[in-house]
PDB file of N, CA and C in Angstrom:
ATOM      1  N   UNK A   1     -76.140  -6.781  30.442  1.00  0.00           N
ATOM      2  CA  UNK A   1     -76.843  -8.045  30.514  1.00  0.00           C
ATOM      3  C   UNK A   1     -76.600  -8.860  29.257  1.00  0.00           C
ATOM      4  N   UNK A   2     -76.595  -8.432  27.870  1.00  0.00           N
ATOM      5  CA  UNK A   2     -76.626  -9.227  26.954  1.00  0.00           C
ATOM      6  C   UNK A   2     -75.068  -9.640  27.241  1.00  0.00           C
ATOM      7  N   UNK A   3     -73.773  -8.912  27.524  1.00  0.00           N
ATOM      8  CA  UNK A   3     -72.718  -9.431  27.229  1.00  0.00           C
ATOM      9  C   UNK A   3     -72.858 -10.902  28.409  1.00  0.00           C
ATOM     10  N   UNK A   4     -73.366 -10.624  29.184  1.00  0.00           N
ATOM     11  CA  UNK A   4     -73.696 -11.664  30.242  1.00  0.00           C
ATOM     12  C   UNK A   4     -74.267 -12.870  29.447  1.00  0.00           C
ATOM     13  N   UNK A   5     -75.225 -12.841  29.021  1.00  0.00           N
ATOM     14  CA  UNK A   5     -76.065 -14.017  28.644  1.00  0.00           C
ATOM     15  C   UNK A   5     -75.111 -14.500  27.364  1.00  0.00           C
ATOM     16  N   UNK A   6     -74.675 -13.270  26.437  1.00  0.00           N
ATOM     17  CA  UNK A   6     -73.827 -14.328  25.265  1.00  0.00           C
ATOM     18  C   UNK A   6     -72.369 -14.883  25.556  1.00  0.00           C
ATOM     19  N   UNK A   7     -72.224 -14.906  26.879  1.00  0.00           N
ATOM     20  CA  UNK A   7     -71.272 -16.117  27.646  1.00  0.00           C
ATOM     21  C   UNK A   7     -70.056 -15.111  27.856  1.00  0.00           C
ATOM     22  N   UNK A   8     -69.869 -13.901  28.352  1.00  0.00           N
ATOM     23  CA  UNK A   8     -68.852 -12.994  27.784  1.00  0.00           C
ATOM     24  C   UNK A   8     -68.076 -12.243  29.513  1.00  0.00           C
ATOM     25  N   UNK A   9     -69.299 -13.061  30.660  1.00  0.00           N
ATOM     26  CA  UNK A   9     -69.017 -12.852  31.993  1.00  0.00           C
ATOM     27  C   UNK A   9     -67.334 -12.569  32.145  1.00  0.00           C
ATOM     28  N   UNK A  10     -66.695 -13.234  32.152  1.00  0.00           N
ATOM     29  CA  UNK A  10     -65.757 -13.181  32.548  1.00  0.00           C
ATOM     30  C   UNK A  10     -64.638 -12.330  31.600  1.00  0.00           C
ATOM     31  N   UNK A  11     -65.277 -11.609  30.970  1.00  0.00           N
ATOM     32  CA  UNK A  11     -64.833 -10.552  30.151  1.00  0.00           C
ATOM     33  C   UNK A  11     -64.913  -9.059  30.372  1.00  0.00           C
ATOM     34  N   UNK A  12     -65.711  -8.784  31.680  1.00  0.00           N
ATOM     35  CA  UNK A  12     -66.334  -7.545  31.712  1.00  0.00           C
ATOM     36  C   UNK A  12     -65.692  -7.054  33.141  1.00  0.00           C
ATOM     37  N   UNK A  13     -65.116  -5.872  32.978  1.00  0.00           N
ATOM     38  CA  UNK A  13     -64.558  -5.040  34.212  1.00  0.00           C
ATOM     39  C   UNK A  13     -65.085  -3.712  33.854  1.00  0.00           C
ATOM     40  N   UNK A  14     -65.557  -2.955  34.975  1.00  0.00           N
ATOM     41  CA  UNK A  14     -65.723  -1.666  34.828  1.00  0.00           C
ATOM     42  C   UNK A  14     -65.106  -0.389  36.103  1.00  0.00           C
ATOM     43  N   UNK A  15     -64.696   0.228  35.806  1.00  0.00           N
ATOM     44  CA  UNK A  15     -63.748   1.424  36.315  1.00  0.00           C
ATOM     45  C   UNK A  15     -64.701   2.430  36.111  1.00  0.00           C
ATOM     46  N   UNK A  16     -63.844   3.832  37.015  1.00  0.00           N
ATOM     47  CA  UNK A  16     -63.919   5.051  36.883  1.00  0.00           C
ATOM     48  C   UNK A  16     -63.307   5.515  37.370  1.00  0.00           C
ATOM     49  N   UNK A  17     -62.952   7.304  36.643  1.00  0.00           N
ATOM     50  CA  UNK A  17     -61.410   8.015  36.634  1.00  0.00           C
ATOM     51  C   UNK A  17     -62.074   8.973  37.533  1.00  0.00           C
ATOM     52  N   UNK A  18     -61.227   9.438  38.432  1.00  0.00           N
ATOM     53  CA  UNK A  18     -61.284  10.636  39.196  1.00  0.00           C
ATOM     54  C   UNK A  18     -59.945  11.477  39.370  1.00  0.00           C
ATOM     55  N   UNK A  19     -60.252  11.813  37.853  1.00  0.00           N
ATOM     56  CA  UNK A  19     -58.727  12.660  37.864  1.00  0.00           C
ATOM     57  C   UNK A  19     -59.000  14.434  37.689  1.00  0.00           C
ATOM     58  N   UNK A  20     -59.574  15.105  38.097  1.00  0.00           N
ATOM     59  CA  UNK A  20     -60.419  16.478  38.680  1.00  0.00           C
ATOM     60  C   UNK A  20     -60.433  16.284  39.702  1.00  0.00           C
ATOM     61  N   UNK A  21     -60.186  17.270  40.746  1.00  0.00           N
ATOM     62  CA  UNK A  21     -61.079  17.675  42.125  1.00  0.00           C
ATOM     63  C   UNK A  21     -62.631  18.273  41.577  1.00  0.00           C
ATOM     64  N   UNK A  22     -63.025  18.491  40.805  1.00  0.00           N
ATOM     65  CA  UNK A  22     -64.460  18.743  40.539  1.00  0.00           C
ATOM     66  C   UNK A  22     -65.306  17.697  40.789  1.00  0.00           C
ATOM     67  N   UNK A  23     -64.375  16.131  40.371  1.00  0.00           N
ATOM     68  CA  UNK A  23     -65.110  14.798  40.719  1.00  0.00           C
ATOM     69  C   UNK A  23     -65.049  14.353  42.013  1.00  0.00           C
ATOM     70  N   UNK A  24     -64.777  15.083  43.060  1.00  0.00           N
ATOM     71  CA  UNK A  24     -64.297  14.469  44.316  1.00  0.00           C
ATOM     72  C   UNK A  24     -65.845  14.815  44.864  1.00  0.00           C
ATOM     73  N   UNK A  25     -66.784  14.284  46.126  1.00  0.00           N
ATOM     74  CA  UNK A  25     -67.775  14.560  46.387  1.00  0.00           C
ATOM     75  C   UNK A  25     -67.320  15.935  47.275  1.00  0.00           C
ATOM     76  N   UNK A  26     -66.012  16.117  47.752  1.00  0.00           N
ATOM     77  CA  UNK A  26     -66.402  17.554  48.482  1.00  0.00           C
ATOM     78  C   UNK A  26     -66.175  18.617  47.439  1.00  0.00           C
ATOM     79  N   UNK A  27     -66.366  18.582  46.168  1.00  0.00           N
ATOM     80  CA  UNK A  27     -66.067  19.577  45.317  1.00  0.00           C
ATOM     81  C   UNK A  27     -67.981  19.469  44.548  1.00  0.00           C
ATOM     82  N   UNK A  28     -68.356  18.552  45.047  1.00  0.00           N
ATOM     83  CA  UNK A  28     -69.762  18.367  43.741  1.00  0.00           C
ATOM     84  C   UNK A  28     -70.075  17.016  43.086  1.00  0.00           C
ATOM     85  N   UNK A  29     -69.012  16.414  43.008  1.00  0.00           N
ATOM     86  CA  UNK A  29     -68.831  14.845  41.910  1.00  0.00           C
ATOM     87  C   UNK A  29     -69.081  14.308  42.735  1.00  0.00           C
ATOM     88  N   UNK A  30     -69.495  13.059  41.850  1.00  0.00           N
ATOM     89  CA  UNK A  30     -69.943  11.667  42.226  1.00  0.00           C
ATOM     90  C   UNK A  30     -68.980  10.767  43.385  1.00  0.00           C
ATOM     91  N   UNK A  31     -67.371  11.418  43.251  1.00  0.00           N
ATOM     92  CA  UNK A  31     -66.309  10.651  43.945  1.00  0.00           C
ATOM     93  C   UNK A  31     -66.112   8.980  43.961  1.00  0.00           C
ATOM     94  N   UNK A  32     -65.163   8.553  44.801  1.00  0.00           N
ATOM     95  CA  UNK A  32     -64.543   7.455  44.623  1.00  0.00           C
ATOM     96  C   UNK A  32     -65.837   6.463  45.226  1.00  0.00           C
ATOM     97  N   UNK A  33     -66.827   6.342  45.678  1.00  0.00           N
ATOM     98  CA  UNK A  33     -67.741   5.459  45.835  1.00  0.00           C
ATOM     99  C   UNK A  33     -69.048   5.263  44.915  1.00  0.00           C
ATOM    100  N   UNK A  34     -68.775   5.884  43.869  1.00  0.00           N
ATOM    101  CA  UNK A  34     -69.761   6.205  42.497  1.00  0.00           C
ATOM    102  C   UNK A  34     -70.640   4.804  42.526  1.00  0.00           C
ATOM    103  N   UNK A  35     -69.373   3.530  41.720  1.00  0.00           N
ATOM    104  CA  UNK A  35     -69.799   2.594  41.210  1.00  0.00           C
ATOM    105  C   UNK A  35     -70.310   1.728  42.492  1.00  0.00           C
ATOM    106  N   UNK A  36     -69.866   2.013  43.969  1.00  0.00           N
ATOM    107  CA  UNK A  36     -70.852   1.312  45.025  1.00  0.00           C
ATOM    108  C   UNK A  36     -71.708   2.211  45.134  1.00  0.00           C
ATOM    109  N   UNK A  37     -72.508   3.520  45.184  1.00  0.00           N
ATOM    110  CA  UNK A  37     -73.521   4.053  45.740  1.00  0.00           C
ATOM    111  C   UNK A  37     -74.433   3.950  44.660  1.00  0.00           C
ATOM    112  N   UNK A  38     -74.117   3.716  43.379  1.00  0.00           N
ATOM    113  CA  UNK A  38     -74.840   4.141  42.167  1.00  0.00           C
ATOM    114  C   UNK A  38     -75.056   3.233  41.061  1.00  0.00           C
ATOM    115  N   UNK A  39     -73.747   2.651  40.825  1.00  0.00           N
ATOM    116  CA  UNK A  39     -73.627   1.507  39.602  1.00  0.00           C
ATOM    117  C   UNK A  39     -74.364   0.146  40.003  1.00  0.00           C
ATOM    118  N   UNK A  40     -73.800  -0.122  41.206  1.00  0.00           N
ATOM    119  CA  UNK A  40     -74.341  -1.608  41.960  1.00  0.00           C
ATOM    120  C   UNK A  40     -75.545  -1.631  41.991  1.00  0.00           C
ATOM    121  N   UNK A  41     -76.880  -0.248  42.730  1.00  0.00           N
ATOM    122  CA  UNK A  41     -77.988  -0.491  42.876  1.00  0.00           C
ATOM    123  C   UNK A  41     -78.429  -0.851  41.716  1.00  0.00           C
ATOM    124  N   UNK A  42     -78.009   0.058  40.166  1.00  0.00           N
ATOM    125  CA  UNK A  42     -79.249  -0.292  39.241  1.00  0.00           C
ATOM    126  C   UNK A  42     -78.761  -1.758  38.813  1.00  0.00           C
ATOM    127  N   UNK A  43     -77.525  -2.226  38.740  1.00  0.00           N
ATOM    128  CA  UNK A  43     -77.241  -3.678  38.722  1.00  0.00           C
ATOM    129  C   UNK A  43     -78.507  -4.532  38.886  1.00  0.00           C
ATOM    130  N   UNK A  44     -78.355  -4.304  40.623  1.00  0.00           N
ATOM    131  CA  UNK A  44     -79.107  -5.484  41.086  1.00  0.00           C
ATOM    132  C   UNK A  44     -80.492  -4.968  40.565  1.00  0.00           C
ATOM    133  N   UNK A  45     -81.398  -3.507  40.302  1.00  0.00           N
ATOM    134  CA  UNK A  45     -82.562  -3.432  39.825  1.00  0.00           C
ATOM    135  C   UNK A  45     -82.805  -4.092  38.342  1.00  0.00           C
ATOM    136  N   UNK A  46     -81.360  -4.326  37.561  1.00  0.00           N
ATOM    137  CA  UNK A  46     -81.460  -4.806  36.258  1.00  0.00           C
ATOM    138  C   UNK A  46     -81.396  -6.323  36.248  1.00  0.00           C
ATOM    139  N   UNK A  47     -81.454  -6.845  37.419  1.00  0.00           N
ATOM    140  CA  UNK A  47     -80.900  -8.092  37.636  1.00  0.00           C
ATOM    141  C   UNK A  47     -80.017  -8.941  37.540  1.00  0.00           C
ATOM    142  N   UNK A  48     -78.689  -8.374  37.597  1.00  0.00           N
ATOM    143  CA  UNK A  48     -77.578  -9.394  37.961  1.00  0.00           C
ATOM    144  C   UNK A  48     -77.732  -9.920  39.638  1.00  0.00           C
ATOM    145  N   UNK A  49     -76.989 -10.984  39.152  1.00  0.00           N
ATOM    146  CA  UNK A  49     -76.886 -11.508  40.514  1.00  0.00           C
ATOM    147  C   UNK A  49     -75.885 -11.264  41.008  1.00  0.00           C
ATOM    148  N   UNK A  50     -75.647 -11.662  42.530  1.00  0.00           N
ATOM    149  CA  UNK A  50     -74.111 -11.331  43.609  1.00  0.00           C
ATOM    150  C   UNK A  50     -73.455 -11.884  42.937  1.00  0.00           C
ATOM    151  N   UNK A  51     -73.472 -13.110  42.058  1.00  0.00           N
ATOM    152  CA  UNK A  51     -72.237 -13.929  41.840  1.00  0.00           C
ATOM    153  C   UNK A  51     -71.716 -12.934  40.714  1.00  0.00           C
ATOM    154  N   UNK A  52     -72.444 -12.130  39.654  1.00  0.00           N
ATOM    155  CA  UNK A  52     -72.444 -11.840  38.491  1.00  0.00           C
ATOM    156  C   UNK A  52     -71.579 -10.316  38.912  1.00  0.00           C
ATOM    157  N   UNK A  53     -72.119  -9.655  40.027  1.00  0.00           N
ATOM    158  CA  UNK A  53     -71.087  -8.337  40.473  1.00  0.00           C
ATOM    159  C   UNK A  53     -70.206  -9.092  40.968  1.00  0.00           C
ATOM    160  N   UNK A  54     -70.194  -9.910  41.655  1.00  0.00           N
ATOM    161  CA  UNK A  54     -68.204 -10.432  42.402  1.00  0.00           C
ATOM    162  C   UNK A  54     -67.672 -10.387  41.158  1.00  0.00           C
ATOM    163  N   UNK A  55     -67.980 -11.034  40.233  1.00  0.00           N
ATOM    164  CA  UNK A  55     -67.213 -11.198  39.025  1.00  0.00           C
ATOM    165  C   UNK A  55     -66.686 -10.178  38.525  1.00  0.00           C
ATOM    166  N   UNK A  56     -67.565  -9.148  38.356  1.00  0.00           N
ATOM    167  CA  UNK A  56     -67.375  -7.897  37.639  1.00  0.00           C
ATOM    168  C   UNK A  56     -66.185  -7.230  38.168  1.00  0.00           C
ATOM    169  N   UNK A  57     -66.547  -7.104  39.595  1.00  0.00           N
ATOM    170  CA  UNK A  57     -65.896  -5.737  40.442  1.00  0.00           C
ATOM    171  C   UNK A  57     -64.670  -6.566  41.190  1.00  0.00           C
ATOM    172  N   UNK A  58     -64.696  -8.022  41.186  1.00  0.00           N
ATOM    173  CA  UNK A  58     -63.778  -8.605  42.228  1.00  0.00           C
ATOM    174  C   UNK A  58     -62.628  -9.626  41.442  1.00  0.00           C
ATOM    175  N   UNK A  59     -63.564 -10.484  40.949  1.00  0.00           N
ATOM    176  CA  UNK A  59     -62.878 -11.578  40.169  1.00  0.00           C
ATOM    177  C   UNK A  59     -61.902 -11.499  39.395  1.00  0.00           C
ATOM    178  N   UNK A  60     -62.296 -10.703  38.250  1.00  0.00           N
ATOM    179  CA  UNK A  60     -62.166 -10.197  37.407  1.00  0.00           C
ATOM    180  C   UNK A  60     -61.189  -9.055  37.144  1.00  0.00           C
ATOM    181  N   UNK A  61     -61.487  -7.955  37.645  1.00  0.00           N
ATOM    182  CA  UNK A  61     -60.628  -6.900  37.912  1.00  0.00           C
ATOM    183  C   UNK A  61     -58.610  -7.932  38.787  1.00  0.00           C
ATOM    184  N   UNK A  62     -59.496  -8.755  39.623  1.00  0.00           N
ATOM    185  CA  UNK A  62     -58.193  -9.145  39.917  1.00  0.00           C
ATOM    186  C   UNK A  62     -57.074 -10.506  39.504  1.00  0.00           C
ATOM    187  N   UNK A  63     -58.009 -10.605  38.058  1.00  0.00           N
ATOM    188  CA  UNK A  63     -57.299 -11.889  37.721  1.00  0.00           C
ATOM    189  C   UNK A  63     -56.305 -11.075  36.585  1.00  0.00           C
ATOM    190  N   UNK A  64     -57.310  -9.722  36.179  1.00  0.00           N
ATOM    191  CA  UNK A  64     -56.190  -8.986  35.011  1.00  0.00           C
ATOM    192  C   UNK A  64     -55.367  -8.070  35.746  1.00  0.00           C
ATOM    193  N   UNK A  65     -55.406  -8.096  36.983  1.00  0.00           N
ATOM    194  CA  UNK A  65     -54.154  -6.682  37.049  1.00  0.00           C
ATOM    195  C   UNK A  65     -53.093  -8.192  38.142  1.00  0.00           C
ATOM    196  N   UNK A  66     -52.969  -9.374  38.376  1.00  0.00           N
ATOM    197  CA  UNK A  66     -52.443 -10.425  38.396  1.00  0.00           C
ATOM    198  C   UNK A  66     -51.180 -10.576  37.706  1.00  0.00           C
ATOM    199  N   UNK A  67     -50.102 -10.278  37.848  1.00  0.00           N
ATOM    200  CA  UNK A  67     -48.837 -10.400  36.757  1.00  0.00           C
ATOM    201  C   UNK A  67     -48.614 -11.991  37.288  1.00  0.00           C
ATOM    202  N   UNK A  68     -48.234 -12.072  35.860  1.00  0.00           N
ATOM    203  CA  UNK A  68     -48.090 -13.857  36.224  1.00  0.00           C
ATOM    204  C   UNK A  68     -46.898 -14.128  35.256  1.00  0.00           C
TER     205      UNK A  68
END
């Protein structure tokens, strides 16, 4: 949130590695839907808005992996 408010939106991407089968959900781990089953809810409980996750997870992510 603070990087949000000190104007830094369009700066922020977040990932996660699933490089173990320990991380896969049929082994125990969180697996490849982590940051939608888990990251997003407390988002929106912390209050970002939709526009503020498109950015994060959509916008963003696809303006830097963009070769131009």
């Amino acid at each position: 949130r603070r990087l949000i408010e000190n104007g830094h939106l369009d700066q922020i991407a977040i990932s996660h590695d699933i490089c173990h089968c320990p991380r896969l959900t049929k082994f125990g781990g969180h697996g490849y839907a982590h940051i939608f089953r888990n990251v997003v809810p407390l988002m929106r409980e912390r209050g970002f808005t939709q526009q503020e996750i498109d950015t994060i997870l959509v916008h963003t992510p696809a303006r830097l992996l963009t070769i131009q």
